[in-house]
N, C-alpha and C. Protein backbone atom coordinates (compact mmCIF):
# COMPACT_ATOMS: atom_id res chain seq x y z
N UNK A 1 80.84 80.53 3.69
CA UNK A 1 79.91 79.84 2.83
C UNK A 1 78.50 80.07 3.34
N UNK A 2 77.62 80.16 2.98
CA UNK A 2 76.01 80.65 2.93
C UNK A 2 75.18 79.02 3.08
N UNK A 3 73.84 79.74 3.86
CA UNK A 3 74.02 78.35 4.13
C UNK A 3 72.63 78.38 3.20
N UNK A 4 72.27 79.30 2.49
CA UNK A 4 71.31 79.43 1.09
C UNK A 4 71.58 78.43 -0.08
N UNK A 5 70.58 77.63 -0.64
CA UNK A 5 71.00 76.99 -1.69
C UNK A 5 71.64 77.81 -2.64
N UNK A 6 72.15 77.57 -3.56
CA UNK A 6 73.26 78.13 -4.77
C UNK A 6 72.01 78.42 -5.69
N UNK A 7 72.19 79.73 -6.34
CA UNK A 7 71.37 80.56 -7.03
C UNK A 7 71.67 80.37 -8.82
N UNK A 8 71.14 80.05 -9.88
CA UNK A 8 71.34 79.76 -11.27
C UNK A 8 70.77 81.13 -11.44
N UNK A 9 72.48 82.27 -11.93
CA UNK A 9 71.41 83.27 -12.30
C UNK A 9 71.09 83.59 -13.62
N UNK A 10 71.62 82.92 -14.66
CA UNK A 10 70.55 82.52 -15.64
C UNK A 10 69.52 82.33 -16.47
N UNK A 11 68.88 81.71 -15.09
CA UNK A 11 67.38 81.23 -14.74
C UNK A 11 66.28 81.94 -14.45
N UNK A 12 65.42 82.14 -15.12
CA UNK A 12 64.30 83.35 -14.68
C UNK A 12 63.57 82.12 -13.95
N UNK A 13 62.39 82.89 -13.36
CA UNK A 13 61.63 82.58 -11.97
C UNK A 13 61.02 81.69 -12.85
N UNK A 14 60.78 81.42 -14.61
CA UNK A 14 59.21 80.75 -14.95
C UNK A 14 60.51 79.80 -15.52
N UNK A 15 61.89 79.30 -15.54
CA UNK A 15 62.87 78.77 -16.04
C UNK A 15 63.55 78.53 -17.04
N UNK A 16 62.98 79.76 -17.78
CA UNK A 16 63.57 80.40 -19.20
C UNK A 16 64.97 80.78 -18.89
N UNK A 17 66.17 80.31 -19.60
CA UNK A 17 67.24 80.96 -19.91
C UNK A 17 67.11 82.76 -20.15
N UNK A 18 67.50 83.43 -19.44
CA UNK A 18 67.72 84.98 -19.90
C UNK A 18 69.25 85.47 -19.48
N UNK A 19 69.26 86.58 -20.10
CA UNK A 19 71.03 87.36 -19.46
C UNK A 19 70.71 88.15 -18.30
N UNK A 20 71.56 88.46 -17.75
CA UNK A 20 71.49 88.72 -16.32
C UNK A 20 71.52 90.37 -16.70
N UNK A 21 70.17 90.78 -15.86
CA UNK A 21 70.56 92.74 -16.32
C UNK A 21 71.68 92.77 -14.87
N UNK A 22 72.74 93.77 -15.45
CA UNK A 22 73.98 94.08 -14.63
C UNK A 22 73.86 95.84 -14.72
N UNK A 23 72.03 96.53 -15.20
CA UNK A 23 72.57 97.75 -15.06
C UNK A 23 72.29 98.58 -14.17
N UNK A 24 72.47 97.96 -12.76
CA UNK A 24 72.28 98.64 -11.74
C UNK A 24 73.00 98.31 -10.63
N UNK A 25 74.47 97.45 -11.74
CA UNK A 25 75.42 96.96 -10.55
C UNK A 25 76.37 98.35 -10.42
N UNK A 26 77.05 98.77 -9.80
CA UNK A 26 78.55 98.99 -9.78
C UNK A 26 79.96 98.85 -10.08
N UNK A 27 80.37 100.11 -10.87
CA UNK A 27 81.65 99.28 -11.75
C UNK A 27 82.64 99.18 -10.68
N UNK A 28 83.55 97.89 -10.96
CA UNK A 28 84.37 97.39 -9.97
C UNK A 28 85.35 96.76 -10.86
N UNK A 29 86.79 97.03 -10.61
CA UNK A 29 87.37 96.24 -11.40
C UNK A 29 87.83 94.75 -10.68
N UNK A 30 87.40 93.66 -11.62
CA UNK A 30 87.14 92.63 -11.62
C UNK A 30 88.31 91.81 -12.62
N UNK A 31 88.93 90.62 -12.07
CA UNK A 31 90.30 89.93 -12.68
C UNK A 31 89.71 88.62 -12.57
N UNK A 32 90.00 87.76 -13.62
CA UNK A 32 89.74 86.14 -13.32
C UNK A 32 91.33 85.79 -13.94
N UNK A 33 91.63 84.78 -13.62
CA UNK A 33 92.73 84.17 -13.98
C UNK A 33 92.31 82.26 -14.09
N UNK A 34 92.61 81.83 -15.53
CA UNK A 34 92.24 80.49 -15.67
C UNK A 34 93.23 79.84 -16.19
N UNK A 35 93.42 78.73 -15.87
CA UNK A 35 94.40 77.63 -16.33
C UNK A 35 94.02 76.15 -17.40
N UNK A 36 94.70 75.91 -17.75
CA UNK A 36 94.82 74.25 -18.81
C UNK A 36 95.66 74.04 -19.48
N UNK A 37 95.96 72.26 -19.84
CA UNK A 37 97.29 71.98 -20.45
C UNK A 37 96.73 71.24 -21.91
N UNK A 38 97.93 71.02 -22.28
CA UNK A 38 97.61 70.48 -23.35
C UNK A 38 98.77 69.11 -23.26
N UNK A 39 98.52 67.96 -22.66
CA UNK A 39 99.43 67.06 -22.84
C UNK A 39 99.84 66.41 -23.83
N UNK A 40 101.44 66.09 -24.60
CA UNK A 40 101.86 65.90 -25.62
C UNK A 40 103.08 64.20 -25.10
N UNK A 41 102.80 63.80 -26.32
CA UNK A 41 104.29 63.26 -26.76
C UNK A 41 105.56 63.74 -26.37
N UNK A 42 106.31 63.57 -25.55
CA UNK A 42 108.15 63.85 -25.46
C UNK A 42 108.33 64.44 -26.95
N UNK A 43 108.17 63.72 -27.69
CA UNK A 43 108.86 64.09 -29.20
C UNK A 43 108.14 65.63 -29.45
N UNK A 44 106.94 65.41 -29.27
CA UNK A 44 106.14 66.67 -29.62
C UNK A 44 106.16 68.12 -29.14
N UNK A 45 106.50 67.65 -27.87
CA UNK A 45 106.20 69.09 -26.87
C UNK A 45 108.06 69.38 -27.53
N UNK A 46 109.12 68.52 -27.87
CA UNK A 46 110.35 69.07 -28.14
C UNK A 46 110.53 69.61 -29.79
N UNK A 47 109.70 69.34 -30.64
CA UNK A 47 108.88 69.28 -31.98
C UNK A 47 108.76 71.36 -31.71
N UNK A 48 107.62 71.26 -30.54
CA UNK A 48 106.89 72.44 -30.71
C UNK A 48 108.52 73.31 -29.70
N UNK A 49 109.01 73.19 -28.98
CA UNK A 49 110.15 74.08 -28.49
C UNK A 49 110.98 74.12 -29.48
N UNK A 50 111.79 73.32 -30.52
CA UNK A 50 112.56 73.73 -31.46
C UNK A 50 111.83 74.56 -32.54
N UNK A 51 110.44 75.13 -32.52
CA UNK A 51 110.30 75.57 -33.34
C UNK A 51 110.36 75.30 -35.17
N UNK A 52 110.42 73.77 -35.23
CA UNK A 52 110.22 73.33 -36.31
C UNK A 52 108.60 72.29 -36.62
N UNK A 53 107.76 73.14 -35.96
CA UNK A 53 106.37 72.41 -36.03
C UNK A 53 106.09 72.47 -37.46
N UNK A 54 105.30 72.05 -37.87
CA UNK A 54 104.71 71.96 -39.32
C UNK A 54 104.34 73.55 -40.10
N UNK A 55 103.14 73.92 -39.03
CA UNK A 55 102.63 75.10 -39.55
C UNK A 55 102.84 76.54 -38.82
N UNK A 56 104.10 76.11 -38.27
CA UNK A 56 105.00 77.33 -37.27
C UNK A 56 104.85 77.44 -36.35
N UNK A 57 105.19 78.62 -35.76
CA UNK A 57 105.30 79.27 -34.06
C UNK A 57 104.18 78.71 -33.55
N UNK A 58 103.91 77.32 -32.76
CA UNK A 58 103.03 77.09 -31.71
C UNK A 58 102.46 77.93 -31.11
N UNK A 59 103.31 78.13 -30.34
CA UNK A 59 103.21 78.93 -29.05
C UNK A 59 102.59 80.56 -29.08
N UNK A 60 103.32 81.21 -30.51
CA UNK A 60 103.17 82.52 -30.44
C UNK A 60 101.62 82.56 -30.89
N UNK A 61 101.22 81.18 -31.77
CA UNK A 61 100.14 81.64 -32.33
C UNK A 61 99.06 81.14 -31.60
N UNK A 62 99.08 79.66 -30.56
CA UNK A 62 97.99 80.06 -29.79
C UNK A 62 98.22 80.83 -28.53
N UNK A 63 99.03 82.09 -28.38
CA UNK A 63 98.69 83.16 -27.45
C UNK A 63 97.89 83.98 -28.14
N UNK A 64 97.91 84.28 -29.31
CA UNK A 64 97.27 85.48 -29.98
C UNK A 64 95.57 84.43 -30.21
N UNK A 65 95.34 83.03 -30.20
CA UNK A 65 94.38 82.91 -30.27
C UNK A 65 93.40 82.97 -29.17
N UNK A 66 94.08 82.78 -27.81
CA UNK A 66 93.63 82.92 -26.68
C UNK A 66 92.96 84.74 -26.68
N UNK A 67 93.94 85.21 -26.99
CA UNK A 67 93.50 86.64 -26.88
C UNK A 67 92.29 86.92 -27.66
N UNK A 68 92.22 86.10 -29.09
CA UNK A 68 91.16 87.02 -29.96
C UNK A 68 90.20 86.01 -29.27
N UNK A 69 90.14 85.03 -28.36
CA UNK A 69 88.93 83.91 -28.03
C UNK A 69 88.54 84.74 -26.89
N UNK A 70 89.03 85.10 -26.29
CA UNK A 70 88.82 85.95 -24.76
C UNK A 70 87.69 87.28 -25.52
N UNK A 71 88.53 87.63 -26.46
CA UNK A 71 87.82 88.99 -27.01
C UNK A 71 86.44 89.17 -27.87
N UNK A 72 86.36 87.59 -28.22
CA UNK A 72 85.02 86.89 -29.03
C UNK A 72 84.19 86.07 -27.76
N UNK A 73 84.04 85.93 -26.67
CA UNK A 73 83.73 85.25 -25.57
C UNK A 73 81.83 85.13 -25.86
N UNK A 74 81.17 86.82 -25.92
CA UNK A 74 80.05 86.88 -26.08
C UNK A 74 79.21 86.27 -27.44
N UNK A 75 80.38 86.03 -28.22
CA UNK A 75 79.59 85.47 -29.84
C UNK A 75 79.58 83.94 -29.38
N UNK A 76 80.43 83.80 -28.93
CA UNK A 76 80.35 82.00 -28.33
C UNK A 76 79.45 81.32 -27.52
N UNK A 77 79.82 81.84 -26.36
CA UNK A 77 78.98 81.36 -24.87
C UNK A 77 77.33 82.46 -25.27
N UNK A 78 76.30 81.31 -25.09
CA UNK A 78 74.96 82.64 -25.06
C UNK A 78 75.00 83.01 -23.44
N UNK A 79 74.47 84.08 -23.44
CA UNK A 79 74.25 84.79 -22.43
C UNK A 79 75.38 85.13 -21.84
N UNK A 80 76.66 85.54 -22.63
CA UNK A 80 77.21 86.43 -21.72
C UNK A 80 77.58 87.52 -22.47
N UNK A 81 78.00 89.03 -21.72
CA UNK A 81 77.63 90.43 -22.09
C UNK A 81 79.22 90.55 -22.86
N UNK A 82 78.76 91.08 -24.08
CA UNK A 82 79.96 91.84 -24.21
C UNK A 82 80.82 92.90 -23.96
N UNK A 83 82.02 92.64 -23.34
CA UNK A 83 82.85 93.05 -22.24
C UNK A 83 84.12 93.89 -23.30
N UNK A 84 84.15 95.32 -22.74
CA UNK A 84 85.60 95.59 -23.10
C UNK A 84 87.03 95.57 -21.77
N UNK A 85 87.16 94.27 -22.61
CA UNK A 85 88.60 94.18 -21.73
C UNK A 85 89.82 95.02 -21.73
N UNK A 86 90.35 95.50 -20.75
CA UNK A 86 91.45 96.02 -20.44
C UNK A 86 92.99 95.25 -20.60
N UNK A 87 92.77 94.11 -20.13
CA UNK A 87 93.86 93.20 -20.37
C UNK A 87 93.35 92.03 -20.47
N UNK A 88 94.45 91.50 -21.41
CA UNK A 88 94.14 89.80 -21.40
C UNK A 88 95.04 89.74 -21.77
N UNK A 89 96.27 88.37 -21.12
CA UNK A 89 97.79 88.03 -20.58
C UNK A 89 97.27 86.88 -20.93
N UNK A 90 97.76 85.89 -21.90
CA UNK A 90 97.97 84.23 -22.04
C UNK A 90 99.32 84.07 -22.03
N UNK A 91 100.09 83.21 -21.29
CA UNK A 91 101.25 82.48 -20.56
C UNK A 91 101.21 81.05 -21.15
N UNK A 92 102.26 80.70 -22.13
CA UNK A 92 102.28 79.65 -22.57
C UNK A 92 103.61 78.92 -21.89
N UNK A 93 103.72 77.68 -21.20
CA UNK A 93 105.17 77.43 -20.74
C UNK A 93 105.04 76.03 -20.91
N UNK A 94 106.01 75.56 -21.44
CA UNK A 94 106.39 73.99 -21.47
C UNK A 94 106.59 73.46 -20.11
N UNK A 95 105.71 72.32 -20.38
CA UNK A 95 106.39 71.07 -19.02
C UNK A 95 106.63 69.78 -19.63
N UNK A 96 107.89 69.67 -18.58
CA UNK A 96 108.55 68.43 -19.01
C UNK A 96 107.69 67.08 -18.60
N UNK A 97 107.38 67.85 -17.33
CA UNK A 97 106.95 66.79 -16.13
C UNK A 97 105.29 65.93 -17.00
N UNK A 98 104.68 66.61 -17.48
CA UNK A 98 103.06 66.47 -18.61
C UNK A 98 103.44 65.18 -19.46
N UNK A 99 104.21 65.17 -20.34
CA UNK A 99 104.80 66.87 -21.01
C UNK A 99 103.77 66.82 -21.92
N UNK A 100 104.28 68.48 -21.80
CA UNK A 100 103.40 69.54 -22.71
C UNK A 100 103.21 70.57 -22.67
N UNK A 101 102.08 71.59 -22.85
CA UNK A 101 102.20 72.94 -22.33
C UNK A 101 101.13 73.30 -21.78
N UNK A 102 101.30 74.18 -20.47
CA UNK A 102 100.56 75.02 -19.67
C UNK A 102 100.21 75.68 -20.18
N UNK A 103 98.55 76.43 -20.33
CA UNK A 103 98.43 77.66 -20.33
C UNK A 103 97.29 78.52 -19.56
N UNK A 104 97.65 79.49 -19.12
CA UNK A 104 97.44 80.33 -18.01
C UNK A 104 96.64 81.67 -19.11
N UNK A 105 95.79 81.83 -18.63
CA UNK A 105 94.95 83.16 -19.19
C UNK A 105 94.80 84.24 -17.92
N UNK A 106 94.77 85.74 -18.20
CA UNK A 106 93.79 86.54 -17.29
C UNK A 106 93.55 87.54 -17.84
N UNK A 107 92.11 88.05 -17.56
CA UNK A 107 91.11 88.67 -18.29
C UNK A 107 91.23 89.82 -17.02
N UNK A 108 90.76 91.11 -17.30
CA UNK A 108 90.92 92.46 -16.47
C UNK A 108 89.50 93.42 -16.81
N UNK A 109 89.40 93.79 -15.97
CA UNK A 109 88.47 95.20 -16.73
C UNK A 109 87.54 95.97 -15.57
N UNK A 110 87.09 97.21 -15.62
CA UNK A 110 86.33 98.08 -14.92
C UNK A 110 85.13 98.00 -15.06
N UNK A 111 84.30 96.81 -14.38
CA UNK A 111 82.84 96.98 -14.86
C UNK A 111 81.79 96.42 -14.03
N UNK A 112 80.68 96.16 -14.87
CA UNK A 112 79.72 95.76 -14.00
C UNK A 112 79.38 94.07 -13.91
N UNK A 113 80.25 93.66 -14.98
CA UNK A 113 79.99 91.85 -14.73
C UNK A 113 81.68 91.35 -14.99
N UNK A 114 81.58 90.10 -13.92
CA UNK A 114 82.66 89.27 -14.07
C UNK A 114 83.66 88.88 -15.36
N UNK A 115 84.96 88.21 -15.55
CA UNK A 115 85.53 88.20 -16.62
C UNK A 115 86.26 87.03 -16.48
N UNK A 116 85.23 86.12 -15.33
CA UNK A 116 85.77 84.60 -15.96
C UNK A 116 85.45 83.99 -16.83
N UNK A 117 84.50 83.89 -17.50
CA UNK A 117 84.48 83.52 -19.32
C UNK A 117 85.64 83.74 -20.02
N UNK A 118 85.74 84.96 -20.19
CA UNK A 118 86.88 85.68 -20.79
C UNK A 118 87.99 84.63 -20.71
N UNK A 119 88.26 84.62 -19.21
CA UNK A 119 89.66 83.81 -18.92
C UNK A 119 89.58 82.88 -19.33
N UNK A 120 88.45 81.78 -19.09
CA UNK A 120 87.56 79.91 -19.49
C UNK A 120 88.40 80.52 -21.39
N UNK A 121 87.53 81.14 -21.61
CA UNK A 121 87.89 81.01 -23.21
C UNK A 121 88.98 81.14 -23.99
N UNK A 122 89.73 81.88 -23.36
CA UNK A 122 91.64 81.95 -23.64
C UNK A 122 91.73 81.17 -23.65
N UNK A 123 91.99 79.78 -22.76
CA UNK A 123 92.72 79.10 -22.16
C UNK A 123 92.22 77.93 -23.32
N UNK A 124 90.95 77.58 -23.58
CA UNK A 124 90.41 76.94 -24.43
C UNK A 124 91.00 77.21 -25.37
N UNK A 125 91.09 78.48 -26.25
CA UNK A 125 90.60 78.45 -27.88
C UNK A 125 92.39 78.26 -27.53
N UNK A 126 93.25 78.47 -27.09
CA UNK A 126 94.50 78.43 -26.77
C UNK A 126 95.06 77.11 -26.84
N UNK A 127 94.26 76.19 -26.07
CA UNK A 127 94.62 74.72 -26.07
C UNK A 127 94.13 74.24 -27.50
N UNK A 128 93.10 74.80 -27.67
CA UNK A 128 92.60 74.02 -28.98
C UNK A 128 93.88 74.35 -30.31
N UNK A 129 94.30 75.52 -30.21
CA UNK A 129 94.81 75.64 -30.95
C UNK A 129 96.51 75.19 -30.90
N UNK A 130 97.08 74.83 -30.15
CA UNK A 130 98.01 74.15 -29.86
C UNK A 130 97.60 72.74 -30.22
N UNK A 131 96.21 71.98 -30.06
CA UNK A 131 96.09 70.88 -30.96
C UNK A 131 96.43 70.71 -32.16
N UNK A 132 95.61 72.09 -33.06
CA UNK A 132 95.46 72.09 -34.07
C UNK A 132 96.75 71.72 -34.59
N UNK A 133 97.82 73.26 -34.45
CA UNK A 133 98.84 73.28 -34.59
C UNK A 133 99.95 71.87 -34.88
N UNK A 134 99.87 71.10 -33.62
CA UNK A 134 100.44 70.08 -33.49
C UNK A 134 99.84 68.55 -33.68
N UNK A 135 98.89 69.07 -34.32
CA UNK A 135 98.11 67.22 -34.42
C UNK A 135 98.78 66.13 -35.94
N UNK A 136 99.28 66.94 -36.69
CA UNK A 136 100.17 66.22 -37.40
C UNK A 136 101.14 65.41 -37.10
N UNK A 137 101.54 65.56 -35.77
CA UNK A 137 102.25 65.10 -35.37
C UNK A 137 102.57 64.02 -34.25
N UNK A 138 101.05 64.25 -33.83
CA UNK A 138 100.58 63.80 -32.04
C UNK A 138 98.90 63.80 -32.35
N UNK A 139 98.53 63.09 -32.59
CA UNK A 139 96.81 63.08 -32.67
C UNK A 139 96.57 62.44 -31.24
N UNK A 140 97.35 61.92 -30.57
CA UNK A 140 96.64 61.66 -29.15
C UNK A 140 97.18 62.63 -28.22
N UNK A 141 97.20 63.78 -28.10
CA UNK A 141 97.29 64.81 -27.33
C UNK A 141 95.89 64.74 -26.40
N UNK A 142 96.43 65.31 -25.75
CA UNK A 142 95.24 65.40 -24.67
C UNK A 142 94.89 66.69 -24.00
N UNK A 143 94.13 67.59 -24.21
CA UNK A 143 93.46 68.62 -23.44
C UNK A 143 92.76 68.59 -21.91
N UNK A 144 93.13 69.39 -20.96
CA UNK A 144 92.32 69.20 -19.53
C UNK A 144 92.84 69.99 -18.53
N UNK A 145 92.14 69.84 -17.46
CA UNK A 145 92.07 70.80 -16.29
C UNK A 145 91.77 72.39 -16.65
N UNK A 146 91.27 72.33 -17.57
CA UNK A 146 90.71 74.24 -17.80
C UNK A 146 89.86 74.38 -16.98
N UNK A 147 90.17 75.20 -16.16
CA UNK A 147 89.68 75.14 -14.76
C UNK A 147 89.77 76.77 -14.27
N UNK A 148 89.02 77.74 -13.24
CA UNK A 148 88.80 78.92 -12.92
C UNK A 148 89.83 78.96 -11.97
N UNK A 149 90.96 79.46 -11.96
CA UNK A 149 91.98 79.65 -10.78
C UNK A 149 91.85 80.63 -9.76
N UNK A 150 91.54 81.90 -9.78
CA UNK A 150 90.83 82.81 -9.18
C UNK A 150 90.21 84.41 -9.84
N UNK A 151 89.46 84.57 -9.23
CA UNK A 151 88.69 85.57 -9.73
C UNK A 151 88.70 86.96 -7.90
N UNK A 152 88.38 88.17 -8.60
CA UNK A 152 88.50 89.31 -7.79
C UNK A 152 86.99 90.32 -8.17
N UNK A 153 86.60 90.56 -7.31
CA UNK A 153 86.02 91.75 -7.97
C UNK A 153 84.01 91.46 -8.10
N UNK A 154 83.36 92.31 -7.88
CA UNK A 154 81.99 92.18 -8.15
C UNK A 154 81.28 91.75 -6.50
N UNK A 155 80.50 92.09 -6.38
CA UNK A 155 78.69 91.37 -5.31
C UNK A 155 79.52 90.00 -5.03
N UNK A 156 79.84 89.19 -5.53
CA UNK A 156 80.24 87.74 -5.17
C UNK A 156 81.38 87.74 -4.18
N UNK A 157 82.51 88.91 -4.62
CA UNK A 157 83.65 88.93 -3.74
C UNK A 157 84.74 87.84 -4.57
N UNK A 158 85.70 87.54 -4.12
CA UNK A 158 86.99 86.74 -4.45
C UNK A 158 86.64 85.46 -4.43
N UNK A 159 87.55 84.75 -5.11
CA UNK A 159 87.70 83.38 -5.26
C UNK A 159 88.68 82.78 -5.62
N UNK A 160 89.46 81.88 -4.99
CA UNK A 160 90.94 81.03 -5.11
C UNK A 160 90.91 80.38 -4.96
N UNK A 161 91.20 79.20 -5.69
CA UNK A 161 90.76 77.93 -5.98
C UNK A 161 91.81 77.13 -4.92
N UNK A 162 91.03 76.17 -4.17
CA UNK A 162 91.78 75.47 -2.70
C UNK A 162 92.98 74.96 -3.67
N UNK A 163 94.66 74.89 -2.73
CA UNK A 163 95.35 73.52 -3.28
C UNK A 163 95.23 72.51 -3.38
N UNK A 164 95.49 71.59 -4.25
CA UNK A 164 95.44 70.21 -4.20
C UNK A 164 96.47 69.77 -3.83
């Protein structure tokens, strides 16, 4: 750990919001991997595993939304670059223990800026859409812990998020 205050890079020197020029970094391939659940009703999370939800396949359809949210990241969030990703993996798995469902994003690619957004935004448009999906049924669902699990790659170096 540095014993430098923490840098907003962001932030220009006069404290204008700007994007970060990255064109004189080095391409590096760079992985983030992010997590969040979506906590449900017993009835619900067994609702969405039998596959008789209202407006269908839960599961299949917020993986594919995670993916197109990962892949829309720069129209969303300002200031971040649009990235061609190599991979993006969303992992949807039921827990009993929640209950509800996990989901796990990771974003990949050869470049010159990071791809934890990417991951942050899977995991989101993913949960959100597992609301959507299932709110007919469960309006007090609960969304949380979308959280940065680890990242590889870039000037910053690695990051793995301590156990709890």
């Amino acid at each position: 750990m540095s014993d430098r205050p923490a840098k907003l890079t962001h932030i220009a020197a006069d404290g204008a919001a700007h994007m970060v020029d990255v064109g004189g970094k080095d391409e590096t391939l760079r992985t983030a991997t992010a997590e969040g659940y979506v906590r449900m009703k017993s009835e619900t999370l067994a609702l969405i595993e039998s596959g008789n939800a209202k407006k269908g396949d839960v599961v299949a359809t917020a993986r594919l939304a995670g993916i197109m949210g990962a892949k829309q990241t720069a129209s969303l969030i300002p200031l971040c670059h649009p990235l061609m990703l190599t991979k993006i993996a969303v992992e949807i798995t039921p827990d009993a223990t929640l209950p509800g469902l996990r989901v796990t994003a990771t974003t990949r690619l050869t470049g010159k800026t990071g791809v934890e957004m990417e991951a942050l935004t899977a995991v989101s448009v993913a949960c959100l859409t597992i609301y959507d999906m299932a709110k007919a049924a469960d309006r007090e669902m609960e969304i949380g812990a979308i959280r940065l699990v680890e990242k590889s790659g870039g000037v910053s170096g690695d990051f793995r998020r301590s156990a709890e």
